[in-house]
C-alpha atoms as a PDB file:
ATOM      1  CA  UNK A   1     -65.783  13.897 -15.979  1.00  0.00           C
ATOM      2  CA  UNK A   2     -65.800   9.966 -16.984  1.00  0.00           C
ATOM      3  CA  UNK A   3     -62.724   8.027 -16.863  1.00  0.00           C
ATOM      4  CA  UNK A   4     -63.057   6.960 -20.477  1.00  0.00           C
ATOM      5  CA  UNK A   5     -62.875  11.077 -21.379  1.00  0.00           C
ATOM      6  CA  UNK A   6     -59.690  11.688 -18.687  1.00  0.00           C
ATOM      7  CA  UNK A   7     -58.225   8.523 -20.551  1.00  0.00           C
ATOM      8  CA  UNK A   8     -58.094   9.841 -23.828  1.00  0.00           C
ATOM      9  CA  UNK A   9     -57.156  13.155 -22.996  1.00  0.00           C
ATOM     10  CA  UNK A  10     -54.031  11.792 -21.541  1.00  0.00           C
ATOM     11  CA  UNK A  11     -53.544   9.524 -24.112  1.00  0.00           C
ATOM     12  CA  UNK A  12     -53.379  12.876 -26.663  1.00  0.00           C
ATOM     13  CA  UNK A  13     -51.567  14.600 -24.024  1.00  0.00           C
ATOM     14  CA  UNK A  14     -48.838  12.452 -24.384  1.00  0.00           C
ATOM     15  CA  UNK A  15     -49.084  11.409 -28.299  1.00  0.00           C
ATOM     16  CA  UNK A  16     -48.442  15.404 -28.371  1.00  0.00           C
ATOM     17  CA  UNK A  17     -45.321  15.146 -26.162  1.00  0.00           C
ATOM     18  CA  UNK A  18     -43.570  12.367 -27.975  1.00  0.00           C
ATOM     19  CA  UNK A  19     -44.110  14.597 -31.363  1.00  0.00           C
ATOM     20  CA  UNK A  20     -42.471  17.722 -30.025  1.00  0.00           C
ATOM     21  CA  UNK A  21     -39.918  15.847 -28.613  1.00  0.00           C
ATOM     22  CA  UNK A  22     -39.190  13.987 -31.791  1.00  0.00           C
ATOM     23  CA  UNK A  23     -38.811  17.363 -33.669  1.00  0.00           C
ATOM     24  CA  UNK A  24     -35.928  18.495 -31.435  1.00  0.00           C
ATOM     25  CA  UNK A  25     -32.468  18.311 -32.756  1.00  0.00           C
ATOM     26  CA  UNK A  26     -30.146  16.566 -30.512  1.00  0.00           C
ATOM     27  CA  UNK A  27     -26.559  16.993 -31.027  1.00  0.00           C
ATOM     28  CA  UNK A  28     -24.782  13.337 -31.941  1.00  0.00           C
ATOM     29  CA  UNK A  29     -22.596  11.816 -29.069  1.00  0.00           C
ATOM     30  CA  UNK A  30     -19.023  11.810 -30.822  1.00  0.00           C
ATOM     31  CA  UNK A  31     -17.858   8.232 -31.741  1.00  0.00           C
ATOM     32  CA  UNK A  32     -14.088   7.275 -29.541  1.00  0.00           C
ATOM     33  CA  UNK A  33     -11.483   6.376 -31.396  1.00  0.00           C
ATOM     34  CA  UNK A  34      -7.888   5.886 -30.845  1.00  0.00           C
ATOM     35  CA  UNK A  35      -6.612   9.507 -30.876  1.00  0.00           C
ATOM     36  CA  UNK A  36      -9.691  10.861 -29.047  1.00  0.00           C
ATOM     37  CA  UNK A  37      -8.230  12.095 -25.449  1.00  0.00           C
ATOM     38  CA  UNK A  38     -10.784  11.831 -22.877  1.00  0.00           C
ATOM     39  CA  UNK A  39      -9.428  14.391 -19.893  1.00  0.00           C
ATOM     40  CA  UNK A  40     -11.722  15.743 -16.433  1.00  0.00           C
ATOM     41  CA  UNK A  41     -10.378  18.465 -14.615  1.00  0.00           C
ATOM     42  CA  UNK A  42      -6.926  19.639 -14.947  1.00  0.00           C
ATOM     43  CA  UNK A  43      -4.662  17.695 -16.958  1.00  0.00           C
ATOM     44  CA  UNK A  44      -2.253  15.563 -15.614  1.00  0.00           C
ATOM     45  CA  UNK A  45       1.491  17.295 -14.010  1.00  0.00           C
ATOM     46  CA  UNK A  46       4.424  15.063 -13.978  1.00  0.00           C
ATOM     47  CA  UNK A  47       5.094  15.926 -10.442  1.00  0.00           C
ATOM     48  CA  UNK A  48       1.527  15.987  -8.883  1.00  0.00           C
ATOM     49  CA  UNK A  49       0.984  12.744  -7.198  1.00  0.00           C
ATOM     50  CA  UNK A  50       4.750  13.366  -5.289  1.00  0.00           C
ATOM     51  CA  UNK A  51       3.498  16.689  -4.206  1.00  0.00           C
ATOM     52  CA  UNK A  52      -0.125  15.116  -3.130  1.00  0.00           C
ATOM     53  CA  UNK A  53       2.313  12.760  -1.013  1.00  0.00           C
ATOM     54  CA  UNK A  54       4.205  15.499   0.316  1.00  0.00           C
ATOM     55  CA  UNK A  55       1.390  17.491   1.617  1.00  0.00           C
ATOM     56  CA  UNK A  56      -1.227  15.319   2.624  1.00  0.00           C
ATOM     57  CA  UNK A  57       0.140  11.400   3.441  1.00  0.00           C
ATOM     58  CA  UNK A  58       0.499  10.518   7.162  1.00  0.00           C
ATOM     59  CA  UNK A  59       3.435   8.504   5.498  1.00  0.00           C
ATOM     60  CA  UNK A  60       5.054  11.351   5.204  1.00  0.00           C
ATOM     61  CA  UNK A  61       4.947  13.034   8.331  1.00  0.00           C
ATOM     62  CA  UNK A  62       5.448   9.703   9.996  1.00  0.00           C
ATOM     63  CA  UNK A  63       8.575   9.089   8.506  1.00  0.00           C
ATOM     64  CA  UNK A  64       9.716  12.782   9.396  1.00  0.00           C
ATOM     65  CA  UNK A  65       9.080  12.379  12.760  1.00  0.00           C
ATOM     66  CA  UNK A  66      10.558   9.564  12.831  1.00  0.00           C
ATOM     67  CA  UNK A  67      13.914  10.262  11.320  1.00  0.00           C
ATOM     68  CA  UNK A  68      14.401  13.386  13.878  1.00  0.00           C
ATOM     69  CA  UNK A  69      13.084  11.511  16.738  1.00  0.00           C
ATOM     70  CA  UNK A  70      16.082   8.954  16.135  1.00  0.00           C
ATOM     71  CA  UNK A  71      18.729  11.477  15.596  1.00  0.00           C
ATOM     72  CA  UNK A  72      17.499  13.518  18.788  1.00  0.00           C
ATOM     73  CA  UNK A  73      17.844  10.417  20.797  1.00  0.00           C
ATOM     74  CA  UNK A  74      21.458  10.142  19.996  1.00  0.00           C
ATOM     75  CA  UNK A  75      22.718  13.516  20.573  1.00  0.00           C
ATOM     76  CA  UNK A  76      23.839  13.071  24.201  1.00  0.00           C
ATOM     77  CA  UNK A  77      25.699  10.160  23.306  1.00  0.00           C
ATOM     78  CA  UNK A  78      27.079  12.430  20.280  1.00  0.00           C
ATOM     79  CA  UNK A  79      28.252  14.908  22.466  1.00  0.00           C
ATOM     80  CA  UNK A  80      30.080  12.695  24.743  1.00  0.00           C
ATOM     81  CA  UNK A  81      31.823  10.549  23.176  1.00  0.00           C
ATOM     82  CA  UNK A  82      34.370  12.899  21.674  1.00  0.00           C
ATOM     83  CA  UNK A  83      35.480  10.125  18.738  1.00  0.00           C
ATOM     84  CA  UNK A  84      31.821  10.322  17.383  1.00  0.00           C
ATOM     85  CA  UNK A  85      32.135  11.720  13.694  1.00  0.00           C
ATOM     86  CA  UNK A  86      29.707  11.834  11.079  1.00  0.00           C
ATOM     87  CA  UNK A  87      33.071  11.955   8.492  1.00  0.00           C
ATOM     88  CA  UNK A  88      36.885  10.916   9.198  1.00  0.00           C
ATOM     89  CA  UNK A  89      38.291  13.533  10.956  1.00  0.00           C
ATOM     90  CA  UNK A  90      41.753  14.015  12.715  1.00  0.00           C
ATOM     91  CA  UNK A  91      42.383  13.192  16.594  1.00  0.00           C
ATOM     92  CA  UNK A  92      42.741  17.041  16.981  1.00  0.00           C
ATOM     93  CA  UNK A  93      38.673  16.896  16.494  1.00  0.00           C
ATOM     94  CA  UNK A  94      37.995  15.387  19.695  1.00  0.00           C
ATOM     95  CA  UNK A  95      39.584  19.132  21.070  1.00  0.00           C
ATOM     96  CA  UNK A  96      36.524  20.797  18.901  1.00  0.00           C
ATOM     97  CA  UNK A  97      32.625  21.817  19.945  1.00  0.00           C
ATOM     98  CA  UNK A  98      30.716  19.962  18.318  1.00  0.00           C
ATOM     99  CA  UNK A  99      28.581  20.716  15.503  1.00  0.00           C
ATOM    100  CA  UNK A 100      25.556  19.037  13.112  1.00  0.00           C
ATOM    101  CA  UNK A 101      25.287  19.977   9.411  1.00  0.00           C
ATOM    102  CA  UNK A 102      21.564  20.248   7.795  1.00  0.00           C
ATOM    103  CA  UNK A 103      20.162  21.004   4.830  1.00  0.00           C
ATOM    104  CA  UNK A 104      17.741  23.678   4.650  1.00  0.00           C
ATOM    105  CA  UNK A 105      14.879  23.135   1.876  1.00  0.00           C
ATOM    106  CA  UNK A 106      12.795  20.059   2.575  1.00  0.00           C
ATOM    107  CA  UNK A 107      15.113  19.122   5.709  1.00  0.00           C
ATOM    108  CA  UNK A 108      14.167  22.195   7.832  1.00  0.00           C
ATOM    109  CA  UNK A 109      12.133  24.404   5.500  1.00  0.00           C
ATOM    110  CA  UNK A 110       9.118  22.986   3.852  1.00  0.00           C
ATOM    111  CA  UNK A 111       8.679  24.374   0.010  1.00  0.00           C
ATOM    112  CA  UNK A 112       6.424  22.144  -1.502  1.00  0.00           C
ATOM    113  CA  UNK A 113       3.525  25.312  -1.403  1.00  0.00           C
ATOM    114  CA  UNK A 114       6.141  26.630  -4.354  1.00  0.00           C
ATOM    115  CA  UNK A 115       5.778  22.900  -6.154  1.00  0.00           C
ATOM    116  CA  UNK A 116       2.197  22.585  -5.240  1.00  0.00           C
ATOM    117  CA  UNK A 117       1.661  26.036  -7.355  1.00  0.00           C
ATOM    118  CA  UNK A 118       3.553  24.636 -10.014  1.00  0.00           C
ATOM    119  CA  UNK A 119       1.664  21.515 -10.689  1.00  0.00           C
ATOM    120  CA  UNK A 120      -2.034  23.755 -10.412  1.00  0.00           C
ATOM    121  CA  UNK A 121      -0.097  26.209 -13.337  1.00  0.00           C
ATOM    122  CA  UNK A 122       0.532  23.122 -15.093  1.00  0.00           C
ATOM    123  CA  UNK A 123       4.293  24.916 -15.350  1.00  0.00           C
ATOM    124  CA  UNK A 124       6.792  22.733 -16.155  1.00  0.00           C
ATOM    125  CA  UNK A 125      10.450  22.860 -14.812  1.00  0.00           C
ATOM    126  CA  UNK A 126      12.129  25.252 -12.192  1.00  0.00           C
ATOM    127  CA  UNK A 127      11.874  28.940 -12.580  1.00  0.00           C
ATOM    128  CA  UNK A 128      14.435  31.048 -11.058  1.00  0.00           C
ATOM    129  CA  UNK A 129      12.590  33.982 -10.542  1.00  0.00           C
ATOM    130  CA  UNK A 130       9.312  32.641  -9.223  1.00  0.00           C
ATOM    131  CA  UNK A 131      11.214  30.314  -6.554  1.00  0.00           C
ATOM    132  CA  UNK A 132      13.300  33.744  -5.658  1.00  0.00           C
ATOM    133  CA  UNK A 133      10.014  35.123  -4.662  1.00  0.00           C
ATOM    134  CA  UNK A 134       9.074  32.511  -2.787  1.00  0.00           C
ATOM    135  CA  UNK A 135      12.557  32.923  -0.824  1.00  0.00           C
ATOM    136  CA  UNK A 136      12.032  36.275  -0.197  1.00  0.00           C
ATOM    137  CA  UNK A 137       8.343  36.004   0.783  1.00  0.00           C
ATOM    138  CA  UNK A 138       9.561  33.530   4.047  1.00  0.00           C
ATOM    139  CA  UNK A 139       6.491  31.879   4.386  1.00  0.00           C
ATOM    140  CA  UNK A 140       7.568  27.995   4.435  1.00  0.00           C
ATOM    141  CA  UNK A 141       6.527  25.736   7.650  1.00  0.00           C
ATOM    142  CA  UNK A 142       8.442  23.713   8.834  1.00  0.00           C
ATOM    143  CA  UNK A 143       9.031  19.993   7.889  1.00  0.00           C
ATOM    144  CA  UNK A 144       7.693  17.972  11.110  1.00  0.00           C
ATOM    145  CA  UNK A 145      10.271  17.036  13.644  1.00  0.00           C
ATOM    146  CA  UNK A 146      12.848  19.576  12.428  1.00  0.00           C
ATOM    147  CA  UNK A 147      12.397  22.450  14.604  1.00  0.00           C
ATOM    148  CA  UNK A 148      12.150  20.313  18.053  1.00  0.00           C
ATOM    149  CA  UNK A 149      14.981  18.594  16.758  1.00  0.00           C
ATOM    150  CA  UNK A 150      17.277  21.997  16.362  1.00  0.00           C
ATOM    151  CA  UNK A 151      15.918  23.431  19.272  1.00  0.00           C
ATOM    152  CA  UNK A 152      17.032  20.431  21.503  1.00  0.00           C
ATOM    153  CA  UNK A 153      21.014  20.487  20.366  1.00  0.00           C
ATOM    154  CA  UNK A 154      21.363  24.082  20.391  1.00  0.00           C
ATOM    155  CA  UNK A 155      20.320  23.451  24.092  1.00  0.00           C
ATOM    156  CA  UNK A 156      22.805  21.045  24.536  1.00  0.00           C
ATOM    157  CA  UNK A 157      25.468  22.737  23.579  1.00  0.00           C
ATOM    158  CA  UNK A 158      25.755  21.482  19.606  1.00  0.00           C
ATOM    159  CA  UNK A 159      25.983  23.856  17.383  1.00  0.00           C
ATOM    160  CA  UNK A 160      23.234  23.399  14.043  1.00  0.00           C
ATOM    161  CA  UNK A 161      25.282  24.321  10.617  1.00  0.00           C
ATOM    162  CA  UNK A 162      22.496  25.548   7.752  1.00  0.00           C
ATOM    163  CA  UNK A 163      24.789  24.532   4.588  1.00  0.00           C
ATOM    164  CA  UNK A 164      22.078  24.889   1.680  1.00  0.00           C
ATOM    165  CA  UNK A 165      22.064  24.989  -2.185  1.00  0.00           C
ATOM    166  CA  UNK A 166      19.657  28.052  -1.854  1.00  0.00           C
ATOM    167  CA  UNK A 167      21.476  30.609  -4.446  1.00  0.00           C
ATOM    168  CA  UNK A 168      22.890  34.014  -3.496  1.00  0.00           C
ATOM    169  CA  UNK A 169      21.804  36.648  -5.964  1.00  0.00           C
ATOM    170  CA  UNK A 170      21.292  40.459  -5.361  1.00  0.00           C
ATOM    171  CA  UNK A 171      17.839  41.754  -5.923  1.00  0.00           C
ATOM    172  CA  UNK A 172      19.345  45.639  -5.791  1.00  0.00           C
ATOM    173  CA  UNK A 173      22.363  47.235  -5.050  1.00  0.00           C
ATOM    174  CA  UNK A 174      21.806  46.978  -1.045  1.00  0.00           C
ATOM    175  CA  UNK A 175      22.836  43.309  -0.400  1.00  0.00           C
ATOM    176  CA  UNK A 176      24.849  40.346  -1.961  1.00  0.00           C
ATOM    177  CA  UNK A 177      23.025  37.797  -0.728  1.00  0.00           C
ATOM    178  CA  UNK A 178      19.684  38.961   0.525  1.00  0.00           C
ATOM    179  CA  UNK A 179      18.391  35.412   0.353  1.00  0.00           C
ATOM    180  CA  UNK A 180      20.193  34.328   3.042  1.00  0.00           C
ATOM    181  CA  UNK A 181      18.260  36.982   5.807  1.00  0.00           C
ATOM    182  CA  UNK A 182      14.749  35.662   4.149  1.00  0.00           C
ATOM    183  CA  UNK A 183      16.186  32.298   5.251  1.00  0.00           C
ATOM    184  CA  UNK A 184      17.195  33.529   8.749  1.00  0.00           C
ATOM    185  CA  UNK A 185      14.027  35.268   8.918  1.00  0.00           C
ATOM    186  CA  UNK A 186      12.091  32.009   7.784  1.00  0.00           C
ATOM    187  CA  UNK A 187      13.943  29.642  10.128  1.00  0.00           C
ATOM    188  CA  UNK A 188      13.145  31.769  13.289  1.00  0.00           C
ATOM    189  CA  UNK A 189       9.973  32.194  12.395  1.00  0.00           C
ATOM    190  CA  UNK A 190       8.624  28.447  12.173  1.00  0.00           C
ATOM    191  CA  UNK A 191      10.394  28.699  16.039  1.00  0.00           C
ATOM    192  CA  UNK A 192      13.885  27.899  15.452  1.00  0.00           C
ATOM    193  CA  UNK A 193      15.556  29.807  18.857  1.00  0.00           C
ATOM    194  CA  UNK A 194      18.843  30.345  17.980  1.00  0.00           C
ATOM    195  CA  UNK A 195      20.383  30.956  14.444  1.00  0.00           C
ATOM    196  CA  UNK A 196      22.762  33.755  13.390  1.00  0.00           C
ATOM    197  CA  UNK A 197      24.171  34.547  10.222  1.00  0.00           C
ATOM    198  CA  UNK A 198      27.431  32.669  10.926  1.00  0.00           C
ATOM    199  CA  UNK A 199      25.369  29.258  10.511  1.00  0.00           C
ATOM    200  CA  UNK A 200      23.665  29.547   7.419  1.00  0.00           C
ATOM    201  CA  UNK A 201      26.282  28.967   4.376  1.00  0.00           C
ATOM    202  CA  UNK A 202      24.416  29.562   0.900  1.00  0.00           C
ATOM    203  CA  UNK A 203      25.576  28.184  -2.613  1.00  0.00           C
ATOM    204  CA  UNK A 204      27.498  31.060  -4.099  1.00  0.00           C
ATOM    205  CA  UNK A 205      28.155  33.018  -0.869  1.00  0.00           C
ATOM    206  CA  UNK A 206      31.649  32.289  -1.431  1.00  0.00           C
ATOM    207  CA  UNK A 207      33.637  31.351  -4.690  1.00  0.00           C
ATOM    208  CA  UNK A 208      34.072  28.163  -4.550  1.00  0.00           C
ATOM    209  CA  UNK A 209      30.650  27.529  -2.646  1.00  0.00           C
ATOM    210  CA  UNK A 210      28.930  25.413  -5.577  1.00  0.00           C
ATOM    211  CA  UNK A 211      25.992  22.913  -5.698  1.00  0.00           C
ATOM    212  CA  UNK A 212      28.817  20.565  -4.476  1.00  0.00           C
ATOM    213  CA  UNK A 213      28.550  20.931  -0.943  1.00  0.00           C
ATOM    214  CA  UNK A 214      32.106  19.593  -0.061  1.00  0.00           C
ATOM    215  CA  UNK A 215      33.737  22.621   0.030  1.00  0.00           C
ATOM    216  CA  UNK A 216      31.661  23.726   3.034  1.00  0.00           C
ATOM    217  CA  UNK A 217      31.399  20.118   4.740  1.00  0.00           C
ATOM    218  CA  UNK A 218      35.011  20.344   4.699  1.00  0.00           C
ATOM    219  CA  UNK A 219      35.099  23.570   6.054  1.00  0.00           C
ATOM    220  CA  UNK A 220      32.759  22.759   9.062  1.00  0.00           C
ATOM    221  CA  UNK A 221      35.126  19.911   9.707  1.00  0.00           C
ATOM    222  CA  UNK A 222      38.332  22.589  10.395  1.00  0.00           C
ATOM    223  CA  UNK A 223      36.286  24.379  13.004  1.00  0.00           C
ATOM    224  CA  UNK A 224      34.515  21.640  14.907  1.00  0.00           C
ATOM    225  CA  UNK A 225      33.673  17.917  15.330  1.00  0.00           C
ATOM    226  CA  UNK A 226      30.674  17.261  13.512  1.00  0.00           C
ATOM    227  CA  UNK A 227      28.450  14.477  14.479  1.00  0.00           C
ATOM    228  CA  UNK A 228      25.512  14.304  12.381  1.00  0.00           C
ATOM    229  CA  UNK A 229      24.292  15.169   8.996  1.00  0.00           C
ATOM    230  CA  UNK A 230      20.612  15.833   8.223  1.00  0.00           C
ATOM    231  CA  UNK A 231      19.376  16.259   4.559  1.00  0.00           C
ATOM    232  CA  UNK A 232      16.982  15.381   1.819  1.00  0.00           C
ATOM    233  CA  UNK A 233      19.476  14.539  -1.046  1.00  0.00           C
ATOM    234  CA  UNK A 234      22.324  12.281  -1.242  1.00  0.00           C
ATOM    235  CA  UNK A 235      24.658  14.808  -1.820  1.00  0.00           C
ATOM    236  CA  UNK A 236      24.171  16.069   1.641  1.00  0.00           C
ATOM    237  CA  UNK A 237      26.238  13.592   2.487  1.00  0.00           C
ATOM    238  CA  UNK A 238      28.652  12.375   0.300  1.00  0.00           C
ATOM    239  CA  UNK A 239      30.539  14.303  -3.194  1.00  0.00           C
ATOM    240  CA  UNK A 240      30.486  13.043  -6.409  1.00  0.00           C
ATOM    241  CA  UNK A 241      27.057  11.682  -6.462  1.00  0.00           C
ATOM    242  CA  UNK A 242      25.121  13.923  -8.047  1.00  0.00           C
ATOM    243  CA  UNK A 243      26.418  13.964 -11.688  1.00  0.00           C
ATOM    244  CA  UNK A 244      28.222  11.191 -14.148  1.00  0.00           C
ATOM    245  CA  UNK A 245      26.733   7.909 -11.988  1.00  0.00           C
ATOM    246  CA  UNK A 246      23.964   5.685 -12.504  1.00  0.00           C
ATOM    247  CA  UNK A 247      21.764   4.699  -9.671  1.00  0.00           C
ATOM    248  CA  UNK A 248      23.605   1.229  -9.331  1.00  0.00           C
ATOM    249  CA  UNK A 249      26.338   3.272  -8.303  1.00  0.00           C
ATOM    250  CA  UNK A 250      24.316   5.176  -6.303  1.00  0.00           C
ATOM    251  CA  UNK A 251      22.955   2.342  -4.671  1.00  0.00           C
ATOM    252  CA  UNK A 252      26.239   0.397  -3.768  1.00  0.00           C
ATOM    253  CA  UNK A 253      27.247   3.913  -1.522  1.00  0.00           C
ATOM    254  CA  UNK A 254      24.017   3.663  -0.077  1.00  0.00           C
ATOM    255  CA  UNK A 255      24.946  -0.022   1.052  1.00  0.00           C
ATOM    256  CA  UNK A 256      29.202   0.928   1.652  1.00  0.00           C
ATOM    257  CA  UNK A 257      28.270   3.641   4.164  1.00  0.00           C
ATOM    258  CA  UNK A 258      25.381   1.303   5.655  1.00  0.00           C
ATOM    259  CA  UNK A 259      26.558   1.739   9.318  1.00  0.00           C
ATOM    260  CA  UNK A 260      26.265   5.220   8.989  1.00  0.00           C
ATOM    261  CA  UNK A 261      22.577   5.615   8.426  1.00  0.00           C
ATOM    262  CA  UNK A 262      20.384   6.006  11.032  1.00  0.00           C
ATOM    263  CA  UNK A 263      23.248   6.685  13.629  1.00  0.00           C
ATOM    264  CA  UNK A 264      25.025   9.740  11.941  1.00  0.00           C
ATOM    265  CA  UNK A 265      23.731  10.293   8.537  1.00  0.00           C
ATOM    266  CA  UNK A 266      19.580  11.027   8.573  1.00  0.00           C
ATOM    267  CA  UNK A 267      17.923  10.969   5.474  1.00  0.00           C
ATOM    268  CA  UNK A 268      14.387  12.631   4.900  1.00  0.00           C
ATOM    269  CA  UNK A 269      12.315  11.218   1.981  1.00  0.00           C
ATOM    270  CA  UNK A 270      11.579  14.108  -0.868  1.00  0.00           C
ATOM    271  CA  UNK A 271      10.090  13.036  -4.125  1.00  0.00           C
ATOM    272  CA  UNK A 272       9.118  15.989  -5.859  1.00  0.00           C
ATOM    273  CA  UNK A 273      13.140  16.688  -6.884  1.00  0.00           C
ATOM    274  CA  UNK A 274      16.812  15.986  -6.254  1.00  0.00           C
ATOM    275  CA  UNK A 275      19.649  14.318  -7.482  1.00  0.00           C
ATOM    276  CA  UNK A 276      17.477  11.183  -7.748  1.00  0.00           C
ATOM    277  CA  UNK A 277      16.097  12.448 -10.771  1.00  0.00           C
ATOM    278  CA  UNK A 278      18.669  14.713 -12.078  1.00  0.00           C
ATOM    279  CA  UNK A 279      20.855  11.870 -12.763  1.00  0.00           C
ATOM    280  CA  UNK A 280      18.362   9.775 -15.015  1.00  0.00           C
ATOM    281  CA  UNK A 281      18.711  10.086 -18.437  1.00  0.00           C
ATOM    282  CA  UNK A 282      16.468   9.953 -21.234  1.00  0.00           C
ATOM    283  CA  UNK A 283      14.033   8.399 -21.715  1.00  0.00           C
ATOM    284  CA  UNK A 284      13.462   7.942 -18.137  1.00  0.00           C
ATOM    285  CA  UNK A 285      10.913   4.938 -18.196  1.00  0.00           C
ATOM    286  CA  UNK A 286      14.018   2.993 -19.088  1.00  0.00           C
ATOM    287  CA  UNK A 287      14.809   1.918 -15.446  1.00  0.00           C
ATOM    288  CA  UNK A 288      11.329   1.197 -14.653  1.00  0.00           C
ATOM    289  CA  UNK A 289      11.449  -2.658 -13.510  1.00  0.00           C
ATOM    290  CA  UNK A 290       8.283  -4.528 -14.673  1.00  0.00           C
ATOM    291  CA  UNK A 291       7.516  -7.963 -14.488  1.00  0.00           C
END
């Protein structure tokens, strides 16, 4: 075969190729415009990128650590020095064992599994019933540092109060408040040693046992000298801050109780919910500060 030939056969081979091709119909790209929405993957949840945080920054279980680490460090000196309060409490106190409060959900218990499903469901706001399932099914870890933490004052001698805004409602007719032996059963099993029923005090387990958690703070106070306060929220440590005031107001308690933090109140960082949020009206982009 001479080149010349092998040329022009190639030469028709393609001249053929371009023709087919030109007879195909090709669908037309779609011009943009300003109410085309352009979206990859799952769309958007208000709450993802706090939940990402939660459950995959070193941040976050940095700053867990952290926090308990400090508060372990200071529960000898807790313990011994029989004036140590984490609220005003009478003389008589000094005469009482001594006691630290905690919040349960995102202080001991880690739930964000329940928020992480929320955000792939794309399902917006809380649903009783699905969170009461989570409850029951007792599967949250631990947040880091918390266990070590209420292992080590138990030892000592300090008893670990579990007052939580987890809800009391019976499933069936065999138990008031079945949520609070998930709990129990949760809480021993990410290796918490010691914690009877006694210890854990759920919202709604008594009358006037509301999302307010002064009530029970108070209560804790009549039967021993509490020393420390653990939570994620900052109504786990002081009333009348979770409804009716603006975060200015917030802020300036923050600052009034300064001494406090760090030494007897210990504050674990949630963003995924709390009062934080619940107390910002709408439209909420209105306390965004730009520049």
């Amino acid at each position: 075969m001479s080149f010349v030939s092998s040329a022009a056969r190639s030469a028709s081979t393609i001249a053929a190729l371009l023709l087919l091709s030109a007879c195909q119909t090709v669908a037309p790209t779609p011009a943009l415009n300003s109410t085309t929405t352009v979206t990859t993957g799952t769309p958007s949840h208000a709450n993802l990128n706090s939940v990402l945080w939660y459950q995959t920054s070193a941040e976050f279980r940095a700053n867990s650590i952290q926090t308990y680490n400090q508060a372990r460090a200071l529960l000898t000196a807790a313990k011994a020095d029989r004036s140590w309060t984490a609220w005003p409490q009478s003389a008589a106190a000094a005469q009482l064992p001594p006691a630290i409060i905690v919040d349960i959900d995102e202080t001991i218990l880690d739930n964000s599994p329940a928020a992480a499903r929320d955000v792939l469901n794309n399902q917006q706001g809380f649903n009783d019933a699905q969170w009461d399932n989570w409850v029951a099914a007792a599967k949250a870890q631990a947040v880091p540092g918390a266990v070590a933490f209420v292992n080590a004052a138990e030892a000592m001698g300090i008893k670990v109060l579990y007052i939580s805004n987890r809800g009391c409602k019976a499933r069936d007719e065999k138990s008031n408040c079945p949520q609070k032996t998930d709990t129990i059963a949760n809480l021993r099993a990410v290796g918490i040693q010691k914690v009877e029923e006694t210890q854990v005090w759920l919202k709604g387990e008594q009358q006037d046992w509301s999302s307010e958690k002064q009530s029970r703070r108070e209560l804790a106070m009549q039967q021993y000298r509490v020393v420390m306060s653990v939570g994620d929220d900052f109504g786990d440590f002081l009333p009348n801050v979770k409804k009716d005031i603006t975060p200015p107001q917030r802020a300036a308690l923050v600052d009034q109780h300064q001494a406090l933090w760090g030494s007897k109140w210990f504050m674990l960082t949630n963003p995924t919910y709390g009062s934080w949020e619940t107390i910002l009206a709408a439209p909420k982009q209105q306390y965004l500060r730009g520049f």
